[in-house]
PDB file of N, CA and C in Angstrom:
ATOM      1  N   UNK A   1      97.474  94.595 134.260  1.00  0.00           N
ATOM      2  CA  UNK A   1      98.043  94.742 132.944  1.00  0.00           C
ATOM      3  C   UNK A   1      97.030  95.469 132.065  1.00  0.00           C
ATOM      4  N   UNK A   2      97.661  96.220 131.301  1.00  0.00           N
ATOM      5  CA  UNK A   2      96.832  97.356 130.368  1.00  0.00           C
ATOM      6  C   UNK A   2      96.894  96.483 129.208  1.00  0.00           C
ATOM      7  N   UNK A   3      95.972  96.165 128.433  1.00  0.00           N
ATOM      8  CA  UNK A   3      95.956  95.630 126.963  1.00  0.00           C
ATOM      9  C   UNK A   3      95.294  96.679 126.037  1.00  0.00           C
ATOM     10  N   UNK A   4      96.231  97.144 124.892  1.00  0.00           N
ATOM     11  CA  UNK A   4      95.520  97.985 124.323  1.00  0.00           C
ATOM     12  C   UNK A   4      94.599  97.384 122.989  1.00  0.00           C
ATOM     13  N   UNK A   5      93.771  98.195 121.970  1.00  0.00           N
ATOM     14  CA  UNK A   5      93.304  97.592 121.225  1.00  0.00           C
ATOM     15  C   UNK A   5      93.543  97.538 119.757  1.00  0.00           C
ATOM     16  N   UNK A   6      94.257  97.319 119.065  1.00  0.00           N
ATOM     17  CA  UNK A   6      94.147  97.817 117.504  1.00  0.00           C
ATOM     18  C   UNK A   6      93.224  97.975 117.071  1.00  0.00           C
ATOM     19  N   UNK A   7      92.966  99.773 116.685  1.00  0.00           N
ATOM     20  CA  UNK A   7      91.784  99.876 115.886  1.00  0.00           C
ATOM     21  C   UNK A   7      92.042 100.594 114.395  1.00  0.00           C
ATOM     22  N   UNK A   8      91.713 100.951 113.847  1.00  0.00           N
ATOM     23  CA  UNK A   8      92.017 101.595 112.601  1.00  0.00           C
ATOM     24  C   UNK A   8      91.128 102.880 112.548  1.00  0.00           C
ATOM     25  N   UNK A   9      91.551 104.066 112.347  1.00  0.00           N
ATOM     26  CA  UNK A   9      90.889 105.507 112.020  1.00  0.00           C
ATOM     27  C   UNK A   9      90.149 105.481 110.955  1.00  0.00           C
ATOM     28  N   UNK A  10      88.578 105.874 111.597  1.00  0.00           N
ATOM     29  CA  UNK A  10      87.556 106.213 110.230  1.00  0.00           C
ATOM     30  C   UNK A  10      87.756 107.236 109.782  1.00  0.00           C
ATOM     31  N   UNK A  11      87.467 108.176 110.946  1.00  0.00           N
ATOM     32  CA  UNK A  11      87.278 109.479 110.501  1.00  0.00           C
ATOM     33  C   UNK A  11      87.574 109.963 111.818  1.00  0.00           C
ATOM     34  N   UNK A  12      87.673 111.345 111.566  1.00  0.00           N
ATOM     35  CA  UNK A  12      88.168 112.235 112.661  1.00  0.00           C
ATOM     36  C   UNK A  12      87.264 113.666 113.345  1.00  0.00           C
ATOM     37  N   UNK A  13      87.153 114.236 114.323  1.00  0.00           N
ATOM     38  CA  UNK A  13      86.455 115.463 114.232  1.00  0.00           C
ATOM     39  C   UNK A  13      87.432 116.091 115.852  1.00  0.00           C
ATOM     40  N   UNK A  14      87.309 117.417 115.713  1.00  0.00           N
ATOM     41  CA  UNK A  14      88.659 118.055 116.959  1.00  0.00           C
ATOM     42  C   UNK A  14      88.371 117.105 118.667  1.00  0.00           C
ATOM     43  N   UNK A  15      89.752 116.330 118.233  1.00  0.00           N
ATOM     44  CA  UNK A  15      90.296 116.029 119.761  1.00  0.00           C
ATOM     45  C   UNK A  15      89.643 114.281 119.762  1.00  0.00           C
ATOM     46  N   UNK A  16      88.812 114.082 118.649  1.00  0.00           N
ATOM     47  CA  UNK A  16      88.131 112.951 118.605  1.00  0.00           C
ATOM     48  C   UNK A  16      88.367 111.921 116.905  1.00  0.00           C
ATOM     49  N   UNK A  17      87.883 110.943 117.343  1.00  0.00           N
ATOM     50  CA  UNK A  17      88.386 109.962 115.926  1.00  0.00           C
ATOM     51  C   UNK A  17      87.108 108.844 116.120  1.00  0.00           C
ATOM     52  N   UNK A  18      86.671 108.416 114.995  1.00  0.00           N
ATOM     53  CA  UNK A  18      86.121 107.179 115.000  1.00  0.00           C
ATOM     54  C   UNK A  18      86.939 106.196 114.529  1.00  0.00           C
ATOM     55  N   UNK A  19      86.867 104.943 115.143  1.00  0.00           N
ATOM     56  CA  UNK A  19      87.824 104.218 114.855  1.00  0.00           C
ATOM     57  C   UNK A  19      87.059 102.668 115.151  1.00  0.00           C
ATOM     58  N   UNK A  20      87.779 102.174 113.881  1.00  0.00           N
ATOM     59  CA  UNK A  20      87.304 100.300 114.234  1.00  0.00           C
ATOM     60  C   UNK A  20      87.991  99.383 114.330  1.00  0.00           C
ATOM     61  N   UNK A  21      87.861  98.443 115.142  1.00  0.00           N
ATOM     62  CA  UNK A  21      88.181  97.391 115.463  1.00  0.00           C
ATOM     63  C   UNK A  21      87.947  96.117 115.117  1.00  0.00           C
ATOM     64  N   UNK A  22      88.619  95.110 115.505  1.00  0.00           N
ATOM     65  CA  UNK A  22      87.652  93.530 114.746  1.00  0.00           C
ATOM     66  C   UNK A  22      86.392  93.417 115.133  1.00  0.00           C
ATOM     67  N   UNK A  23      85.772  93.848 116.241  1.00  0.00           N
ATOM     68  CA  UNK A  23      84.748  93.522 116.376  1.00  0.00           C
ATOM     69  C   UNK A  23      83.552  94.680 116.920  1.00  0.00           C
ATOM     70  N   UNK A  24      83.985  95.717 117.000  1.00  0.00           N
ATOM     71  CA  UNK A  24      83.335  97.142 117.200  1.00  0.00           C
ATOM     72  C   UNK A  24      83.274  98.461 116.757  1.00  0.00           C
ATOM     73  N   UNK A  25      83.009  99.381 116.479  1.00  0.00           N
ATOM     74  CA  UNK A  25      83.340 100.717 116.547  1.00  0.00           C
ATOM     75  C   UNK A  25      83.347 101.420 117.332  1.00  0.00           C
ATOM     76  N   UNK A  26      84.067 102.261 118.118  1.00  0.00           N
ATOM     77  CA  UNK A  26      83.221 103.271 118.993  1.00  0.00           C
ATOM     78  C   UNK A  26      84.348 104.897 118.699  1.00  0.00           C
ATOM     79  N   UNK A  27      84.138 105.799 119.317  1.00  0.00           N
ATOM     80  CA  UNK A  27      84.376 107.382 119.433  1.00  0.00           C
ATOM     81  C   UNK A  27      85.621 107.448 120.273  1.00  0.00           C
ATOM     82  N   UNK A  28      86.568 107.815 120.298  1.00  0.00           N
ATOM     83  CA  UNK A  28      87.623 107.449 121.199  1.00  0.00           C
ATOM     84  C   UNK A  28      88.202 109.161 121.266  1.00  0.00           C
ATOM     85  N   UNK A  29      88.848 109.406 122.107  1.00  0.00           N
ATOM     86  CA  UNK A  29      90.207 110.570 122.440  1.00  0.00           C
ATOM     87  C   UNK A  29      91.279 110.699 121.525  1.00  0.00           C
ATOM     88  N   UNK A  30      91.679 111.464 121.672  1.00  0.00           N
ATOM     89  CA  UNK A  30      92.901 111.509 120.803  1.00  0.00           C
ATOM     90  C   UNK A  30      94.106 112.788 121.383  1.00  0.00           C
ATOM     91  N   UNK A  31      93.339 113.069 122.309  1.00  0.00           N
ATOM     92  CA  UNK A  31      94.201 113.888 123.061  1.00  0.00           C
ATOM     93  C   UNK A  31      95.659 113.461 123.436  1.00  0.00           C
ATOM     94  N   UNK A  32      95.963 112.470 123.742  1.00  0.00           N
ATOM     95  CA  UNK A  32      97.162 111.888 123.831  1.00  0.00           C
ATOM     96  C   UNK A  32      98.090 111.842 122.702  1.00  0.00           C
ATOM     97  N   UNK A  33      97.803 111.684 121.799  1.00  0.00           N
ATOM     98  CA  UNK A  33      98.624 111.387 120.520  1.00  0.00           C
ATOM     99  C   UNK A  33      98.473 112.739 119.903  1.00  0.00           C
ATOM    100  N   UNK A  34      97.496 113.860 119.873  1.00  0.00           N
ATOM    101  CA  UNK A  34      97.408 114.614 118.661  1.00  0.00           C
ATOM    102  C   UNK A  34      96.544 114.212 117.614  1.00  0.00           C
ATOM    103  N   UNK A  35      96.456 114.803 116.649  1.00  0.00           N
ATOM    104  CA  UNK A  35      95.547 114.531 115.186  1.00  0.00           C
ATOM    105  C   UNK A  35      95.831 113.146 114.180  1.00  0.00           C
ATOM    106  N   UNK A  36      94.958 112.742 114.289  1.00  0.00           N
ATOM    107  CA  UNK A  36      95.279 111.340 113.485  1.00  0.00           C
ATOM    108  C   UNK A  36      94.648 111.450 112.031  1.00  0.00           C
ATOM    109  N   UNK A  37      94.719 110.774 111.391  1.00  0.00           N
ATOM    110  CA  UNK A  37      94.248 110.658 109.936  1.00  0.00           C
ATOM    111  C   UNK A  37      93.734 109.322 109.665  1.00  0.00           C
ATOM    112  N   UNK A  38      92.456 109.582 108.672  1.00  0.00           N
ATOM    113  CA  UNK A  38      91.530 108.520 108.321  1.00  0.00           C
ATOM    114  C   UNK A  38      92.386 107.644 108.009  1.00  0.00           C
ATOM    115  N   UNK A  39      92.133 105.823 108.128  1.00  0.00           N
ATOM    116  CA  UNK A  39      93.462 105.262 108.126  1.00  0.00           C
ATOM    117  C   UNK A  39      94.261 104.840 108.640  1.00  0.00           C
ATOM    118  N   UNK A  40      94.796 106.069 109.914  1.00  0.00           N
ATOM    119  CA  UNK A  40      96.264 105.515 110.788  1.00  0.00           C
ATOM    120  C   UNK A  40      95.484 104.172 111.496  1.00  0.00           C
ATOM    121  N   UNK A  41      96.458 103.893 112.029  1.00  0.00           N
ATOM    122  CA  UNK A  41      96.124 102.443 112.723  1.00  0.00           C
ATOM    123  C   UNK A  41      96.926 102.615 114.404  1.00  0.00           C
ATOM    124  N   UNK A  42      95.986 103.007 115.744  1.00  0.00           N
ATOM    125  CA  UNK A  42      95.892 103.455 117.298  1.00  0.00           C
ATOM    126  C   UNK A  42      96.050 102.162 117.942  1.00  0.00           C
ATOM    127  N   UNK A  43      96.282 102.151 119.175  1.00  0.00           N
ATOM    128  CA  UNK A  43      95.617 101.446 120.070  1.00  0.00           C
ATOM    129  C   UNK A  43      95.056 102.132 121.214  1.00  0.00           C
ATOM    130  N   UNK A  44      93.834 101.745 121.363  1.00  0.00           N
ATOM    131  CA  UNK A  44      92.817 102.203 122.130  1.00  0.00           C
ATOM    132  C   UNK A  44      92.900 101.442 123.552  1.00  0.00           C
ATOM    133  N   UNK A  45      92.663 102.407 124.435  1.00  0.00           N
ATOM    134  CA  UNK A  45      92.335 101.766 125.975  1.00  0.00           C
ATOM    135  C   UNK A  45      91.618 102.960 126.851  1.00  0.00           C
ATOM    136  N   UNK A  46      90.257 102.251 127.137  1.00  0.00           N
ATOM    137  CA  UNK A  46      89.603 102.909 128.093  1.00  0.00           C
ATOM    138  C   UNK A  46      89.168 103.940 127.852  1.00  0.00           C
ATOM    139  N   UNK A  47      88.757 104.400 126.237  1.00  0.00           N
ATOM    140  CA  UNK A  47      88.083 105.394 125.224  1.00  0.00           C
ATOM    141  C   UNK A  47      89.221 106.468 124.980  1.00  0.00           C
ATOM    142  N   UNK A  48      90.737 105.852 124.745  1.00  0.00           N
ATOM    143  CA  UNK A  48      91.789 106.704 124.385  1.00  0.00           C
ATOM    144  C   UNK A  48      92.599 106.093 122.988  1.00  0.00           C
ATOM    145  N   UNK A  49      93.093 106.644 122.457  1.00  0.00           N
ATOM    146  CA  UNK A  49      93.889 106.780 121.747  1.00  0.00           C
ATOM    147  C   UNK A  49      95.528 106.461 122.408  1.00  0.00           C
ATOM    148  N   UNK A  50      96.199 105.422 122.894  1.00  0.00           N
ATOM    149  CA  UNK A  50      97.590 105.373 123.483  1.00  0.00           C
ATOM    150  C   UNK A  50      98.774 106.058 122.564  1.00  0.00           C
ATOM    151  N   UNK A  51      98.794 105.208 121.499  1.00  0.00           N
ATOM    152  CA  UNK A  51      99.436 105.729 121.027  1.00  0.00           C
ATOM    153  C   UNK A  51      99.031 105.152 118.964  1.00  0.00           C
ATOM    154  N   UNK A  52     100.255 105.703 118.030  1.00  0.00           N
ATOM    155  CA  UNK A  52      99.792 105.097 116.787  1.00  0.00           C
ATOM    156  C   UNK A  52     100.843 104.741 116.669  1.00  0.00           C
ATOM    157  N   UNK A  53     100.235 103.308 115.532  1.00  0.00           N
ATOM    158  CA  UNK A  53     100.936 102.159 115.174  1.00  0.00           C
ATOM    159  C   UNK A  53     101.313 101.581 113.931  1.00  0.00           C
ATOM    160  N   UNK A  54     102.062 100.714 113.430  1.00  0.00           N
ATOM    161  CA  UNK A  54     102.081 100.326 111.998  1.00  0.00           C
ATOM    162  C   UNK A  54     100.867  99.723 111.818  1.00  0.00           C
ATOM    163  N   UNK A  55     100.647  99.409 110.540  1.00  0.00           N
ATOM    164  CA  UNK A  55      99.857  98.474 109.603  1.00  0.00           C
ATOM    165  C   UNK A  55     100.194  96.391 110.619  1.00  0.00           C
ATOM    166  N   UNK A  56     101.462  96.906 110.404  1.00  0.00           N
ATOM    167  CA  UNK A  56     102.546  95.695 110.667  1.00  0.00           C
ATOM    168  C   UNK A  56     101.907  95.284 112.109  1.00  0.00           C
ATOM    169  N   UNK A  57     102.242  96.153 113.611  1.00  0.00           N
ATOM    170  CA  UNK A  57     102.039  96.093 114.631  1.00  0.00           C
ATOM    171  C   UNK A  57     100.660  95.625 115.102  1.00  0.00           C
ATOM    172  N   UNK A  58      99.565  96.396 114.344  1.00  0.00           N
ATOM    173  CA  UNK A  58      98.212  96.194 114.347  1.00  0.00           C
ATOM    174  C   UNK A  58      98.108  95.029 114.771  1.00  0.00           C
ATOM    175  N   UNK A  59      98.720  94.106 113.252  1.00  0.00           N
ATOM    176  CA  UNK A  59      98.458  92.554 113.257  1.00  0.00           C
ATOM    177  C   UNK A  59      99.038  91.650 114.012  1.00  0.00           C
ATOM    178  N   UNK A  60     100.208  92.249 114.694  1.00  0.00           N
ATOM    179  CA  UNK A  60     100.724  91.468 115.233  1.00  0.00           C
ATOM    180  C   UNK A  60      99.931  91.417 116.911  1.00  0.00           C
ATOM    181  N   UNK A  61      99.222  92.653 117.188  1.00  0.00           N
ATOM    182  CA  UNK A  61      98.940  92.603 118.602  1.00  0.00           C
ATOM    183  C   UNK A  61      97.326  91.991 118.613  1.00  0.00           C
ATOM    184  N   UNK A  62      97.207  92.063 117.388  1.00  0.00           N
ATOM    185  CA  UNK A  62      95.386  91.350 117.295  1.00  0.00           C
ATOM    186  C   UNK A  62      95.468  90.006 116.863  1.00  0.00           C
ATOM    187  N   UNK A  63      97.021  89.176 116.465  1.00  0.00           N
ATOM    188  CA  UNK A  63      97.330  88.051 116.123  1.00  0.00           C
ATOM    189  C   UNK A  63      97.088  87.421 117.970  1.00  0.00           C
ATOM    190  N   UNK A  64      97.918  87.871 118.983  1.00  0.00           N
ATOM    191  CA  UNK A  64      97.882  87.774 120.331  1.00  0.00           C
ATOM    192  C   UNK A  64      96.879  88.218 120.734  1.00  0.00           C
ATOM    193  N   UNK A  65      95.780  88.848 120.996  1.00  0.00           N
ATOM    194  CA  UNK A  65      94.376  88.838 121.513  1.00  0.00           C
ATOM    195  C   UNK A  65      94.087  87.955 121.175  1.00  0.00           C
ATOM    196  N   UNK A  66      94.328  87.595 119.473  1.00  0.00           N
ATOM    197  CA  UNK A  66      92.954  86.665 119.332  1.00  0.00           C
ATOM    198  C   UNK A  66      93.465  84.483 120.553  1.00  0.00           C
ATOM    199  N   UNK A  67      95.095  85.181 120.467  1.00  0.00           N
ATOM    200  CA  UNK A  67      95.741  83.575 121.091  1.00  0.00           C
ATOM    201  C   UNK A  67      95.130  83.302 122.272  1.00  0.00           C
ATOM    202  N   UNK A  68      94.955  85.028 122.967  1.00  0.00           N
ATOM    203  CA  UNK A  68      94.538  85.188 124.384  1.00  0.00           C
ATOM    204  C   UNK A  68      93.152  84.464 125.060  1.00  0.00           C
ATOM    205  N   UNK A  69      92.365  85.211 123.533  1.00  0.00           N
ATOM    206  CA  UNK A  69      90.810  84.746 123.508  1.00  0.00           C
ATOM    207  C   UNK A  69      90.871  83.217 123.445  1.00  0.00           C
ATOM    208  N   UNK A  70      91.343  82.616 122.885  1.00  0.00           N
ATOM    209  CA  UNK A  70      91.409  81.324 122.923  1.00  0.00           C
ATOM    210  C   UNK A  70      91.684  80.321 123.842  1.00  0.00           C
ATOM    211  N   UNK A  71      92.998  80.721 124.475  1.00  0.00           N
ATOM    212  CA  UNK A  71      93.300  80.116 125.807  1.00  0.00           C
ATOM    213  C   UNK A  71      92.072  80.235 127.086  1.00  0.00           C
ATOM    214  N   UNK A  72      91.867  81.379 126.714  1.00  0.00           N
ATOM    215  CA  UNK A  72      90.582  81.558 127.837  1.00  0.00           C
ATOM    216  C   UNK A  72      89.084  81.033 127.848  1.00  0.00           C
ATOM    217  N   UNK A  73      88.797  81.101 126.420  1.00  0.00           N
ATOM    218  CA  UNK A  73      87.534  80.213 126.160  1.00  0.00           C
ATOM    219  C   UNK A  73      88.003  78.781 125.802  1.00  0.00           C
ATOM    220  N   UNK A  74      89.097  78.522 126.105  1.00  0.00           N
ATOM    221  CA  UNK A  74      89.351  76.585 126.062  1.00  0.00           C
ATOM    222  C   UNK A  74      89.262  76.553 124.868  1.00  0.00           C
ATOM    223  N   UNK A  75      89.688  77.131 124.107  1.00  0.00           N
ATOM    224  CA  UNK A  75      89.839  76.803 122.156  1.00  0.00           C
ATOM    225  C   UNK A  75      91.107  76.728 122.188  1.00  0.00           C
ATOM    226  N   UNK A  76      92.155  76.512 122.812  1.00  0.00           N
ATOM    227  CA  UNK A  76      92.950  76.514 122.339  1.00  0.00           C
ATOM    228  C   UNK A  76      93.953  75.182 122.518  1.00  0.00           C
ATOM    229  N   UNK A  77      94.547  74.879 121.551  1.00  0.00           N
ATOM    230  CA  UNK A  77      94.703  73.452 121.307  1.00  0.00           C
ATOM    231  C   UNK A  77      96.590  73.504 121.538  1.00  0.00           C
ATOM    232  N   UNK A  78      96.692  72.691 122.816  1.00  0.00           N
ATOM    233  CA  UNK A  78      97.806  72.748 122.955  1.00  0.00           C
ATOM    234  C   UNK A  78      98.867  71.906 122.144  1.00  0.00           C
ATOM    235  N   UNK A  79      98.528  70.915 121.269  1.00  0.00           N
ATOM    236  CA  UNK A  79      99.134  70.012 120.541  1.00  0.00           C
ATOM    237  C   UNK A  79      99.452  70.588 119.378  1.00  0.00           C
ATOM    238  N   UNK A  80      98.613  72.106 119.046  1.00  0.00           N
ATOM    239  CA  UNK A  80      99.340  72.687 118.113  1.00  0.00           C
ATOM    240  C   UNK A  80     100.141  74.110 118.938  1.00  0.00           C
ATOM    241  N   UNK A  81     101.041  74.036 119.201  1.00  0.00           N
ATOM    242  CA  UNK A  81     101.451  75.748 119.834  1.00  0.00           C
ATOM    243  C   UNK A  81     101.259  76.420 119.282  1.00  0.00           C
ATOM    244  N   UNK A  82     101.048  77.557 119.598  1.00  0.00           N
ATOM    245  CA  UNK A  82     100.695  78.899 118.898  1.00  0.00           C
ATOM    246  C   UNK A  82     102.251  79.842 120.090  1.00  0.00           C
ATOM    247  N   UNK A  83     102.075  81.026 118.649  1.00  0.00           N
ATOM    248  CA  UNK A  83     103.378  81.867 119.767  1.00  0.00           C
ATOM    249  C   UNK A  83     102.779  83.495 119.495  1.00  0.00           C
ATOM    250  N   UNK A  84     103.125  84.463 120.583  1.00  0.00           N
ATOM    251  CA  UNK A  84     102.465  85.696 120.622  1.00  0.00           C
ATOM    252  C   UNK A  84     103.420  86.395 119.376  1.00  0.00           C
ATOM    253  N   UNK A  85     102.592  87.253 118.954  1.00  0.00           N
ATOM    254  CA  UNK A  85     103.478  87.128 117.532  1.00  0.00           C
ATOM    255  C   UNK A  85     104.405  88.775 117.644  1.00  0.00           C
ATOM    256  N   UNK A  86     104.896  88.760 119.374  1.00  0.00           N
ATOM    257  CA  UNK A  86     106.196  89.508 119.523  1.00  0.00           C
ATOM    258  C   UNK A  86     107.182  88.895 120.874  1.00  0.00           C
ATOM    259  N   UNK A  87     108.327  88.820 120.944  1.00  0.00           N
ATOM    260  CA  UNK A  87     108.623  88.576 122.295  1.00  0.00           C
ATOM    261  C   UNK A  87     108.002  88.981 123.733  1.00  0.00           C
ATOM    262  N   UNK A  88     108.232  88.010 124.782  1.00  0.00           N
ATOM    263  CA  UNK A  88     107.110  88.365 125.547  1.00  0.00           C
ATOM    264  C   UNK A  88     107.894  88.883 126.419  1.00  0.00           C
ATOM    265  N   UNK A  89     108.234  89.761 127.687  1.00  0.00           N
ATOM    266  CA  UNK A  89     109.207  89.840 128.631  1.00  0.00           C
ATOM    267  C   UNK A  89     109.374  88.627 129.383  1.00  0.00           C
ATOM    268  N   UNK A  90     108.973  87.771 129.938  1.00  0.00           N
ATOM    269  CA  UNK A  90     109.354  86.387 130.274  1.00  0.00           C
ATOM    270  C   UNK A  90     110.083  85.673 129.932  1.00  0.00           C
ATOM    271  N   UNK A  91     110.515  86.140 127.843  1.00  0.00           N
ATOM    272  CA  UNK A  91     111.544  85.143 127.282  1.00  0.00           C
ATOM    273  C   UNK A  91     113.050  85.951 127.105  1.00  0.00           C
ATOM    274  N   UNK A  92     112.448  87.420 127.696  1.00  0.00           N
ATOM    275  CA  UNK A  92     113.677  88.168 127.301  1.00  0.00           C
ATOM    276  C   UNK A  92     115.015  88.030 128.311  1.00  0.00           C
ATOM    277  N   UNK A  93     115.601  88.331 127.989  1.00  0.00           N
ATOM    278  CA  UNK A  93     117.172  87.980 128.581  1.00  0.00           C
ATOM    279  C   UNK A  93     117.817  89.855 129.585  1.00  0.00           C
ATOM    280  N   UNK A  94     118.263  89.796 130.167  1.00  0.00           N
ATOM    281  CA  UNK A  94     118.714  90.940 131.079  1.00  0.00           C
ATOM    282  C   UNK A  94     118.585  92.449 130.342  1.00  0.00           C
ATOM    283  N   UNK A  95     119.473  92.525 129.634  1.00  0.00           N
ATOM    284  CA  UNK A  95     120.103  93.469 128.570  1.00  0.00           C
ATOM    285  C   UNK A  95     118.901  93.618 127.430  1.00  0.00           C
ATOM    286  N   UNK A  96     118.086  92.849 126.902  1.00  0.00           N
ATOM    287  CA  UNK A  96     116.890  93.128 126.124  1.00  0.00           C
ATOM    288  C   UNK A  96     115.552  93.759 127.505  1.00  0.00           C
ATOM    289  N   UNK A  97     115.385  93.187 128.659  1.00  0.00           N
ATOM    290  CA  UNK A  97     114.490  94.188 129.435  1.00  0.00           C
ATOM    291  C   UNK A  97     114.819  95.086 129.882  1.00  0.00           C
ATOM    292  N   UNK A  98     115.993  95.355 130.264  1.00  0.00           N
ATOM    293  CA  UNK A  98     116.818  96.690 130.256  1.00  0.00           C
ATOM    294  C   UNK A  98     116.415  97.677 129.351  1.00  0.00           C
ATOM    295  N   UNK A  99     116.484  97.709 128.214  1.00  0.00           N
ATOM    296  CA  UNK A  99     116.109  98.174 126.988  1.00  0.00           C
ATOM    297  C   UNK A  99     114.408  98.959 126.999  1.00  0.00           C
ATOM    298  N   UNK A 100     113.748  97.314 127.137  1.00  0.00           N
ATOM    299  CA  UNK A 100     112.380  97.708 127.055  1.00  0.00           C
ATOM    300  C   UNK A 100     112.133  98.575 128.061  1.00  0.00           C
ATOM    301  N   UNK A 101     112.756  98.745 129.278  1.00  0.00           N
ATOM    302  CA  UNK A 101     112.384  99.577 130.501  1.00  0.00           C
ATOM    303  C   UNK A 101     113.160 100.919 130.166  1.00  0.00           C
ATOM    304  N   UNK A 102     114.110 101.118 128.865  1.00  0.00           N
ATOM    305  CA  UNK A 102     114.406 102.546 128.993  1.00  0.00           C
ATOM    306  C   UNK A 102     115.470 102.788 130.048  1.00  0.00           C
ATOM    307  N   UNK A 103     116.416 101.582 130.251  1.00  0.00           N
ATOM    308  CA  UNK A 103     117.448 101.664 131.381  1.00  0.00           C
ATOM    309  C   UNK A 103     118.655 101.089 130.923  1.00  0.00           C
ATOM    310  N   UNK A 104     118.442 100.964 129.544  1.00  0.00           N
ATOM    311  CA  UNK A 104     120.024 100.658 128.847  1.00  0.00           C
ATOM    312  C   UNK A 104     121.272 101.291 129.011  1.00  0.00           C
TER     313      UNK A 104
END
């Protein structure tokens, strides 16, 4: 499984972007997407640029890392549930993964 990263655009220079994250900065690609602007908000994988994202999306996919991080370092407290803060394909129903696969 590919997990990408929400980062947010510092700045930009040809074919390249600086961009930050909750907990890093680094120099990423941008070849995939095209020209981004100081600002947009990417997800990064493997020093790329995948694709760009809302403000909205950002939070929602760094709301789920951070659930991820938790379950894995044993912080996470099952007496309170926590939920990934988009549907997961596991809960989806025929006709909604259909969809997500682009086979509607």
């Amino acid at each position: 499984m590919c997990i990408g990263i929400p980062m947010q655009v510092q700045s930009i220079s040809p074919g390249h972007a600086l961009v930050v994250g909750a907990d890093h900065a680094e120099r990423v690609n941008t070849d995939l997407v095209g020209d981004c602007q100081p600002g947009d908000w990417v997800l990064v994988f493997l020093g790329s640029v995948r694709e760009r994202i809302s403000p909205e999306r950002a939070a929602e996919v760094q709301a789920t890392l951070l659930l991820v991080q938790a379950s894995m370092s044993g912080q996470y407290d099952a007496a309170t549930p926590a939920h990934a803060a988009f549907d997961l394909p596991s809960a989806m129903g025929p006709e909604q993964l259909a969809a997500l696969l682009g086979s509607s």
